[in-house]
PDB file of N, CA and C in Angstrom:
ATOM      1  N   UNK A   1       0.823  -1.188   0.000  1.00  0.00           N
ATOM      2  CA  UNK A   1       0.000   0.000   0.000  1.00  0.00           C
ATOM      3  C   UNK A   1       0.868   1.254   0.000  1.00  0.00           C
ATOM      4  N   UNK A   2       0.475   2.363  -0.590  1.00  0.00           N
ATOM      5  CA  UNK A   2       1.475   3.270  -1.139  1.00  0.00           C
ATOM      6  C   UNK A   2       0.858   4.880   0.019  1.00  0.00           C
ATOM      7  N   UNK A   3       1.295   5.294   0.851  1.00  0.00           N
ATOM      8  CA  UNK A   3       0.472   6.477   1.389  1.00  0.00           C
ATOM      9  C   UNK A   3       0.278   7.613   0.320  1.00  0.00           C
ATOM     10  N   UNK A   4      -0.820   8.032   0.902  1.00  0.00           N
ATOM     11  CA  UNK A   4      -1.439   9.166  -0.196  1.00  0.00           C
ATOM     12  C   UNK A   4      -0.258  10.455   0.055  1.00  0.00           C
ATOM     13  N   UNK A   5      -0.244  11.668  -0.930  1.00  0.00           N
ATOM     14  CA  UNK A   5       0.642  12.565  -1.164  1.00  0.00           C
ATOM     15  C   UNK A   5       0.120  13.421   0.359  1.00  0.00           C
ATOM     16  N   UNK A   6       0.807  14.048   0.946  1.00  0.00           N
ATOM     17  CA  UNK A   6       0.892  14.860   2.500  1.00  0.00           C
ATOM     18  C   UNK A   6       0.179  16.051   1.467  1.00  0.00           C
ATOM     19  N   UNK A   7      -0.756  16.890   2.252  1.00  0.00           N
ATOM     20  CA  UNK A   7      -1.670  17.951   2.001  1.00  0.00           C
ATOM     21  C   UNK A   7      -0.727  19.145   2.378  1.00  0.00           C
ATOM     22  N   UNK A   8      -0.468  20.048   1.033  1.00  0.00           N
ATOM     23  CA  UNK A   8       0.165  20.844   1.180  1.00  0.00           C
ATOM     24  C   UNK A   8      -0.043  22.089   0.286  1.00  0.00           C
ATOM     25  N   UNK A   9      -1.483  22.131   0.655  1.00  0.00           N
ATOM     26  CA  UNK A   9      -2.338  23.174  -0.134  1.00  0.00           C
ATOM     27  C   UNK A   9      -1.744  24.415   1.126  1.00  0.00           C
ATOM     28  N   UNK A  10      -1.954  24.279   2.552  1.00  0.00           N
ATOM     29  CA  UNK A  10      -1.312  25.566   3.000  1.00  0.00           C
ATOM     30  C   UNK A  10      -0.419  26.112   2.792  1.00  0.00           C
ATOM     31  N   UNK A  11       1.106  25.281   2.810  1.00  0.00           N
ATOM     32  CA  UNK A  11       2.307  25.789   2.240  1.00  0.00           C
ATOM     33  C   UNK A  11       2.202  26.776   1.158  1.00  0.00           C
ATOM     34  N   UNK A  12       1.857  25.993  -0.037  1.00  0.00           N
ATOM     35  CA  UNK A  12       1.158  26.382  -0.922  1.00  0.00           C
ATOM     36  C   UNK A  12       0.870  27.830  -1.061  1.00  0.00           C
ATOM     37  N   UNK A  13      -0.190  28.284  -0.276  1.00  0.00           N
ATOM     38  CA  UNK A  13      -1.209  29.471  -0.227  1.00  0.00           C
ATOM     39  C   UNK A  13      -0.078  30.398   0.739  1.00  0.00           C
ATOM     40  N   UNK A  14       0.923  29.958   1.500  1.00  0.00           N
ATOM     41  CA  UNK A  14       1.445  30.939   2.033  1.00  0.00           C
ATOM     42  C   UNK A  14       2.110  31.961   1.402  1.00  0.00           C
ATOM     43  N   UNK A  15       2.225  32.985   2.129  1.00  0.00           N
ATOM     44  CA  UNK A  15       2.865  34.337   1.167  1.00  0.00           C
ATOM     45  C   UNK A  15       4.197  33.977   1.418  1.00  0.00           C
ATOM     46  N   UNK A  16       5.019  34.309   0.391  1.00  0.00           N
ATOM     47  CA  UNK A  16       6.493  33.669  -0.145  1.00  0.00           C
ATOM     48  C   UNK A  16       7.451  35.239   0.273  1.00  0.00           C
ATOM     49  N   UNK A  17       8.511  34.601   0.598  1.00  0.00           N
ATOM     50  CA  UNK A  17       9.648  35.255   1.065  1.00  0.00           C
ATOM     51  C   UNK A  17       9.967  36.267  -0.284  1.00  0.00           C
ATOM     52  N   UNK A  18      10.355  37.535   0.315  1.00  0.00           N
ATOM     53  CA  UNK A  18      10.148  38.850  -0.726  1.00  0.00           C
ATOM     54  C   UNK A  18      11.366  39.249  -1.104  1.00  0.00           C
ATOM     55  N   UNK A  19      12.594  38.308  -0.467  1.00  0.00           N
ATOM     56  CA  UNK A  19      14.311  38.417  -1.250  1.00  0.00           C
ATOM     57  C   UNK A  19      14.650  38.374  -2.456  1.00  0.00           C
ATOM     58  N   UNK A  20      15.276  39.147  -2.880  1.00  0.00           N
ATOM     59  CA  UNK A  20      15.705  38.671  -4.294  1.00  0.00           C
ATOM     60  C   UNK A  20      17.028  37.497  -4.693  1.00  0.00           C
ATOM     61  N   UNK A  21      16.946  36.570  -5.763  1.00  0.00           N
ATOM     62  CA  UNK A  21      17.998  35.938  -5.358  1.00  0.00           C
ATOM     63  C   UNK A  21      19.222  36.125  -6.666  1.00  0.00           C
ATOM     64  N   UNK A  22      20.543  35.606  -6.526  1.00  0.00           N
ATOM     65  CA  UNK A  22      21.341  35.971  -7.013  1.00  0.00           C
ATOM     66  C   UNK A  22      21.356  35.927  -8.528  1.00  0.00           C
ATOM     67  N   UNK A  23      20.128  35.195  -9.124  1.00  0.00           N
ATOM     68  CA  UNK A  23      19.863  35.335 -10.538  1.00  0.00           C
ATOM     69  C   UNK A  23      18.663  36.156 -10.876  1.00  0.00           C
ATOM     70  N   UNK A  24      18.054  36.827  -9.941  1.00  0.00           N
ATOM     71  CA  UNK A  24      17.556  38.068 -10.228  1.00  0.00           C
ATOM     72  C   UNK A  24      16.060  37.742 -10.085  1.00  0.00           C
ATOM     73  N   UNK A  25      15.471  36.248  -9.727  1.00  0.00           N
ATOM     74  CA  UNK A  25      13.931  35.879  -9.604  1.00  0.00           C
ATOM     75  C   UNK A  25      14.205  36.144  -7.891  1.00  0.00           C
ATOM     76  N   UNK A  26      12.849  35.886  -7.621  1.00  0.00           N
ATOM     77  CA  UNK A  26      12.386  35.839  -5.910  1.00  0.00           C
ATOM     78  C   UNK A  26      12.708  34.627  -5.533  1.00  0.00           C
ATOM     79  N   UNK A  27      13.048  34.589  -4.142  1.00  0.00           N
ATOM     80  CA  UNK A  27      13.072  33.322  -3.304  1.00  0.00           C
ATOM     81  C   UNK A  27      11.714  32.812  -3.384  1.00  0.00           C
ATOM     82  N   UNK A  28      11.750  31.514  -3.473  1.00  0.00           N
ATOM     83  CA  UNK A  28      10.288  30.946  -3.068  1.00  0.00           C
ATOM     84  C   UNK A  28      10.024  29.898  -1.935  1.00  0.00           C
ATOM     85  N   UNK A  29      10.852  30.281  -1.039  1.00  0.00           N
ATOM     86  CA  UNK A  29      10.387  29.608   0.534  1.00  0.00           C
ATOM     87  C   UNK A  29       9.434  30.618   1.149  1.00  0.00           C
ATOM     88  N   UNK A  30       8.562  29.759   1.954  1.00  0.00           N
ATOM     89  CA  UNK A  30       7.348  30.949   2.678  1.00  0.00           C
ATOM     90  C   UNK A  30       8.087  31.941   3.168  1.00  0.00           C
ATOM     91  N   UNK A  31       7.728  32.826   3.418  1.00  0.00           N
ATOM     92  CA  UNK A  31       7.543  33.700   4.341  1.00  0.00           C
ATOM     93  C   UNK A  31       7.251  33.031   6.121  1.00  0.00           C
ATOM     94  N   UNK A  32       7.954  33.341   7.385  1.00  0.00           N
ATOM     95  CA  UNK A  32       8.078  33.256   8.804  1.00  0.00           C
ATOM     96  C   UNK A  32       6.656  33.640   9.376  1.00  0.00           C
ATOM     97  N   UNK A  33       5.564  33.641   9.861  1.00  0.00           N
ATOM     98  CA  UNK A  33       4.490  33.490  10.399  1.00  0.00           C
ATOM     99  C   UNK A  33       4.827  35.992  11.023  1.00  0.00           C
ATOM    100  N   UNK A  34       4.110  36.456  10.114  1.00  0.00           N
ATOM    101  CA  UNK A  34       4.506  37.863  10.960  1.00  0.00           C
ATOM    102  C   UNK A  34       5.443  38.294  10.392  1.00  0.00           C
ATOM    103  N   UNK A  35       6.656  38.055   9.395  1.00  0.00           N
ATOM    104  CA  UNK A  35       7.412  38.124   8.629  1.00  0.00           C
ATOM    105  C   UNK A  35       7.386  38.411   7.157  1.00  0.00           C
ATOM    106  N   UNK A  36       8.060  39.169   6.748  1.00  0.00           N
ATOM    107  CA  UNK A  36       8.145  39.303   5.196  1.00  0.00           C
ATOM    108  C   UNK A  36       9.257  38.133   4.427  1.00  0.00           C
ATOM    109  N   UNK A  37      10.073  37.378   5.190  1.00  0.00           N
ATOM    110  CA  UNK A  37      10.962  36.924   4.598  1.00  0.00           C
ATOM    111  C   UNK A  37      10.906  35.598   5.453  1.00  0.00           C
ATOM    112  N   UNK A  38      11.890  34.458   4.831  1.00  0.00           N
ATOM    113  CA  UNK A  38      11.628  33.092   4.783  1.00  0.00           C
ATOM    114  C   UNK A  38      13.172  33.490   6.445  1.00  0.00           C
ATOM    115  N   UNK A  39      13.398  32.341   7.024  1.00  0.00           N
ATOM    116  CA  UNK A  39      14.391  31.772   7.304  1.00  0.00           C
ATOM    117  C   UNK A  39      15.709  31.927   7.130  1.00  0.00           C
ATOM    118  N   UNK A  40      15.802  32.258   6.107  1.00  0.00           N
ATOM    119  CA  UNK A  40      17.506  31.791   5.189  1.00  0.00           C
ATOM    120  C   UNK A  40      17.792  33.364   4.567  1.00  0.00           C
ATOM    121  N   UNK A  41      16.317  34.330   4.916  1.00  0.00           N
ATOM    122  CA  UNK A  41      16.768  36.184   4.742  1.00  0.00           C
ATOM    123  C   UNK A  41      16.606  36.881   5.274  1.00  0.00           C
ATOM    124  N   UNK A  42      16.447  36.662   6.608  1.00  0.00           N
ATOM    125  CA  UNK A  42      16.348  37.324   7.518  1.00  0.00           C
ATOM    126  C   UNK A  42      15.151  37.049   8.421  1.00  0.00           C
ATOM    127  N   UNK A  43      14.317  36.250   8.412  1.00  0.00           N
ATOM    128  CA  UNK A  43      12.804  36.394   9.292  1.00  0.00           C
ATOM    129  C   UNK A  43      13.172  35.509  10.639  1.00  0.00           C
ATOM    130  N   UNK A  44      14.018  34.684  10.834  1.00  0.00           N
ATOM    131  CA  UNK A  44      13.960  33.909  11.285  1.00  0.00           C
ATOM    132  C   UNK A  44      14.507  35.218  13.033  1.00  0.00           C
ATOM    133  N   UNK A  45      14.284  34.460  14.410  1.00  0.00           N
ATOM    134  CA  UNK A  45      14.748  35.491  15.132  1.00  0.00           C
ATOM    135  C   UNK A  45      16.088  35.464  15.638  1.00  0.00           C
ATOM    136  N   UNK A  46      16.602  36.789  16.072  1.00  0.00           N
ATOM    137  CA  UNK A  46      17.713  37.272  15.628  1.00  0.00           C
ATOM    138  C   UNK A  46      18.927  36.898  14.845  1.00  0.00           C
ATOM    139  N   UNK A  47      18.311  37.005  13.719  1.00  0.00           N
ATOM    140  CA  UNK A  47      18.880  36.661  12.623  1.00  0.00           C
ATOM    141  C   UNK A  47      19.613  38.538  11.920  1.00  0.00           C
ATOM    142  N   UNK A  48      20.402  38.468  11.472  1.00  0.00           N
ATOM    143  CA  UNK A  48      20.827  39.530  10.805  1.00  0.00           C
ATOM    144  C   UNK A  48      21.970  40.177  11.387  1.00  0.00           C
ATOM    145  N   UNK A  49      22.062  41.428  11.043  1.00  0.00           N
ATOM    146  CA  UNK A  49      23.379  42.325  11.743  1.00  0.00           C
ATOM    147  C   UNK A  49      22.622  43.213  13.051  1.00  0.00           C
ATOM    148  N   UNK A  50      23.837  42.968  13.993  1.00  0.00           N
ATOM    149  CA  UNK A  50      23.029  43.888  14.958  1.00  0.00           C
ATOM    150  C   UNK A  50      22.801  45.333  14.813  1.00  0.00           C
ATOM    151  N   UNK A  51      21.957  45.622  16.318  1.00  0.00           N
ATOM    152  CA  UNK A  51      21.031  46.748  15.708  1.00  0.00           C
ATOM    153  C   UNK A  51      21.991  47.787  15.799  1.00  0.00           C
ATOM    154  N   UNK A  52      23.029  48.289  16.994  1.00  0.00           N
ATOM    155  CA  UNK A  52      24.096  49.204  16.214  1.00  0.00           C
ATOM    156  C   UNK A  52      25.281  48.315  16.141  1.00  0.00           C
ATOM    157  N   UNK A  53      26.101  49.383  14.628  1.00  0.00           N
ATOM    158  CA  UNK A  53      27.167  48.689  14.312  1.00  0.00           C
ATOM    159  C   UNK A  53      28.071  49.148  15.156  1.00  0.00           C
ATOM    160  N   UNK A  54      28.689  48.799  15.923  1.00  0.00           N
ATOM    161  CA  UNK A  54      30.101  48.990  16.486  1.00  0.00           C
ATOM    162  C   UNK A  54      31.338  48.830  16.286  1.00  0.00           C
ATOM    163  N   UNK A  55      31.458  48.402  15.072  1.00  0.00           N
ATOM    164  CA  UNK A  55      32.453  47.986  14.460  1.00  0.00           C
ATOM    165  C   UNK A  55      32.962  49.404  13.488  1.00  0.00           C
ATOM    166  N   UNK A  56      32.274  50.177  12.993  1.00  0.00           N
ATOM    167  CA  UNK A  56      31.914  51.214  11.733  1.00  0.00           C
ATOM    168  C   UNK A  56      32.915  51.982  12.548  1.00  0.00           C
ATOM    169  N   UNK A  57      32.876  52.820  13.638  1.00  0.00           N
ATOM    170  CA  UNK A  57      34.170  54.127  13.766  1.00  0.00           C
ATOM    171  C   UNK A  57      34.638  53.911  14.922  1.00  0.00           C
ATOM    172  N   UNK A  58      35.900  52.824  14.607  1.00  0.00           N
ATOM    173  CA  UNK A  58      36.337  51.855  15.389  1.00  0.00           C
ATOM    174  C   UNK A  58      38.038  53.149  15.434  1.00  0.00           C
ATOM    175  N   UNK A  59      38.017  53.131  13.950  1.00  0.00           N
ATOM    176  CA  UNK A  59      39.502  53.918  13.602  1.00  0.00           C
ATOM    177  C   UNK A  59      39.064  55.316  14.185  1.00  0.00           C
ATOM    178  N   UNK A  60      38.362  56.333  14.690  1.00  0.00           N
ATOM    179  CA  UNK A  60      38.150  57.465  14.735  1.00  0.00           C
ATOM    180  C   UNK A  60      38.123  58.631  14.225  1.00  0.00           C
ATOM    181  N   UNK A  61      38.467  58.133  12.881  1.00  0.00           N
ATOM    182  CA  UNK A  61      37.875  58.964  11.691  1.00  0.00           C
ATOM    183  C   UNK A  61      37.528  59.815  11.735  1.00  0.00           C
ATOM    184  N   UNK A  62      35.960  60.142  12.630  1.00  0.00           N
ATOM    185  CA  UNK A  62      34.999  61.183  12.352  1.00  0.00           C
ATOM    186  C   UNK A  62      34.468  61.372  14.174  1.00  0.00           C
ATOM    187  N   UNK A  63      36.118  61.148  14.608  1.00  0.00           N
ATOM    188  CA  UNK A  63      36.015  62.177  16.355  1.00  0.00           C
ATOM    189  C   UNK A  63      35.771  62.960  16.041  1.00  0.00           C
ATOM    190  N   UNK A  64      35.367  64.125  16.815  1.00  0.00           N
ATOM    191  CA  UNK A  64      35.089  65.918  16.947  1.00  0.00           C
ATOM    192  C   UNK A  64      36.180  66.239  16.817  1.00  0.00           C
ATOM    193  N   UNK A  65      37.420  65.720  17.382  1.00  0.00           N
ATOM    194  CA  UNK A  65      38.833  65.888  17.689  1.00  0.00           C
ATOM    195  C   UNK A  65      39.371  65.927  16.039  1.00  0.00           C
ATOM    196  N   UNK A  66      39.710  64.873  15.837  1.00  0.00           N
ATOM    197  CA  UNK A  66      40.263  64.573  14.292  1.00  0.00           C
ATOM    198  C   UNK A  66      38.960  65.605  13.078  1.00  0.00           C
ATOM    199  N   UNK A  67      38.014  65.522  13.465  1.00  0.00           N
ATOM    200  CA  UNK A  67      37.716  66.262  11.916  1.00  0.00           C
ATOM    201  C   UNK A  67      37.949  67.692  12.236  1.00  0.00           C
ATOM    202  N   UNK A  68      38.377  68.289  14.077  1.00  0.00           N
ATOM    203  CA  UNK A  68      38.649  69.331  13.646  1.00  0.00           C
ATOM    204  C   UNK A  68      40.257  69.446  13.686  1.00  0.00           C
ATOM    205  N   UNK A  69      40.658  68.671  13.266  1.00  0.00           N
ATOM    206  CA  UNK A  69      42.029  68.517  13.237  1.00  0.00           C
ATOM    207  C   UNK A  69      42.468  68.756  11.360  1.00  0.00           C
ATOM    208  N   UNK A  70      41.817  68.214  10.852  1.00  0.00           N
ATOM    209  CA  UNK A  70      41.243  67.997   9.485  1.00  0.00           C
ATOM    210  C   UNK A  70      41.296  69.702   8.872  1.00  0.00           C
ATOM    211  N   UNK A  71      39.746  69.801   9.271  1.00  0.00           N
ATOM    212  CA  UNK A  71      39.799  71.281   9.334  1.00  0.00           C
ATOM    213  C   UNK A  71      41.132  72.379   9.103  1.00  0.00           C
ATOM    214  N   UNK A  72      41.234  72.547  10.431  1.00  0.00           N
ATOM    215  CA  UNK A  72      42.517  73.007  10.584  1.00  0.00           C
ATOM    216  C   UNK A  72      43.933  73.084   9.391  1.00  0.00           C
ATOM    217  N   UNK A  73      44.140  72.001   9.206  1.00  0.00           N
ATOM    218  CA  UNK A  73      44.897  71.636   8.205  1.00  0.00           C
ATOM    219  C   UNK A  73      44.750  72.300   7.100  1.00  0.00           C
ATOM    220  N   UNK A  74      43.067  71.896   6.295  1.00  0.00           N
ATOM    221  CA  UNK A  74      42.532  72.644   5.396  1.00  0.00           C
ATOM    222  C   UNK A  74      42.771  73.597   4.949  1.00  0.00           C
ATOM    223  N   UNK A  75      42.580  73.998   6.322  1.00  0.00           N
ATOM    224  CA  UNK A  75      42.778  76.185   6.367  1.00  0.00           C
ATOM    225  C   UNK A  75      44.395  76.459   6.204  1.00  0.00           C
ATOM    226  N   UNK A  76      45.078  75.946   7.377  1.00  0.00           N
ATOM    227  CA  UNK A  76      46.901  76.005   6.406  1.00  0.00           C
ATOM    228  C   UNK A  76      46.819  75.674   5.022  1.00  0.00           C
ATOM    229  N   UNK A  77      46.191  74.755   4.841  1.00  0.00           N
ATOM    230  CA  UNK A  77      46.672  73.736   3.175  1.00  0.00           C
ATOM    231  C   UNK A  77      46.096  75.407   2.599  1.00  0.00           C
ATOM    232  N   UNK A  78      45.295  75.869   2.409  1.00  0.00           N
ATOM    233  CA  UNK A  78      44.354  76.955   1.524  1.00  0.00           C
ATOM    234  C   UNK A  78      45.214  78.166   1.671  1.00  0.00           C
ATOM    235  N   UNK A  79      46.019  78.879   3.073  1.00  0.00           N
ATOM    236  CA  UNK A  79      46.363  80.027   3.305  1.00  0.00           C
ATOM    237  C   UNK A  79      47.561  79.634   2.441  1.00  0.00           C
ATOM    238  N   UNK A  80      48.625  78.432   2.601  1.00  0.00           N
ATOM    239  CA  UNK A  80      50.020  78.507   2.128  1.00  0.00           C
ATOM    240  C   UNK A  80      49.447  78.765   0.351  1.00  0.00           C
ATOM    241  N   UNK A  81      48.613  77.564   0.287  1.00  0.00           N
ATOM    242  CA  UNK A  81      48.107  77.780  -1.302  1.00  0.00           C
ATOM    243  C   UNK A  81      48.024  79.318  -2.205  1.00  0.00           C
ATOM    244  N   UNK A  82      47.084  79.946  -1.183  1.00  0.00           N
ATOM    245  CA  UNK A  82      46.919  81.916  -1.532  1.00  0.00           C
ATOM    246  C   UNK A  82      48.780  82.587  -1.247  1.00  0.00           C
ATOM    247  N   UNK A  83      48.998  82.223  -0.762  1.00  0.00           N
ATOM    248  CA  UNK A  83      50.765  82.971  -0.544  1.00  0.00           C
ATOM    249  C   UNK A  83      51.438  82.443  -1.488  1.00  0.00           C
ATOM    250  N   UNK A  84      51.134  81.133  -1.935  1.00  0.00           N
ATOM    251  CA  UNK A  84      51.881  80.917  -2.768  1.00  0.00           C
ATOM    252  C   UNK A  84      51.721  81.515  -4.629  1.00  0.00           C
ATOM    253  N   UNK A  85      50.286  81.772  -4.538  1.00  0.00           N
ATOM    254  CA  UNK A  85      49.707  82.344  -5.649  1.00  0.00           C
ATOM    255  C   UNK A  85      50.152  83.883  -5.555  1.00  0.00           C
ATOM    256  N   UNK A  86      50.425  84.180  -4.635  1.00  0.00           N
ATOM    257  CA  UNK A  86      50.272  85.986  -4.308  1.00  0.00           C
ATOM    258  C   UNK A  86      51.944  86.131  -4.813  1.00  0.00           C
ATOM    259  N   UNK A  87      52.936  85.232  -4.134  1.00  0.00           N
ATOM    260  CA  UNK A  87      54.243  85.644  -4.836  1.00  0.00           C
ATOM    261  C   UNK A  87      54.529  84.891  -6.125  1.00  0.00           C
ATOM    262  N   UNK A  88      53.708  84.663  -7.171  1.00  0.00           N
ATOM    263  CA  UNK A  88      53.886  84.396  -8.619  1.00  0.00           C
ATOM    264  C   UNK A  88      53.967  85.694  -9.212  1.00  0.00           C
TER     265      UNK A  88
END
């Protein structure tokens, strides 16, 4: 005796994960119950990158300190620039 095919008209009817995939069609795994996306793009829980990055201005780049350090510079780099134009 052979069992009948498993009922999978819900699967089916569920709304499908809204990722795009690397050949340019949609994913077609459901969608997470409350979710726009399947499992494997994010729906699943805490899944993803955390909520702040801490990693991003690690080098200090964009201290108050250094960009007005930056600044500063600027304004030498621009004044020597005009002196140097003024004795041509």
């Amino acid at each position: 005796m052979s069992n009948p095919a498993p009922d999978t008209r819900a699967m089916q009817a569920s709304p499908r994960c809204g990722a795009n995939t690397r050949a340019g069609g949609s994913c077609r795994a459901p969608a997470l119950r409350g979710k726009r996306r399947c499992r494997m793009h994010g729906g699943a829980p805490k899944s993803g990158a955390p909520r702040r990055n801490r990693n991003a201005r690690k080098h200090g780049q964009f201290t108050k300190v250094a960009i007005a350090e930056r600044k500063r510079i600027q304004a030498l780099l621009a004044d020597a620039r005009k002196l140097l134009q003024e004795m041509k």
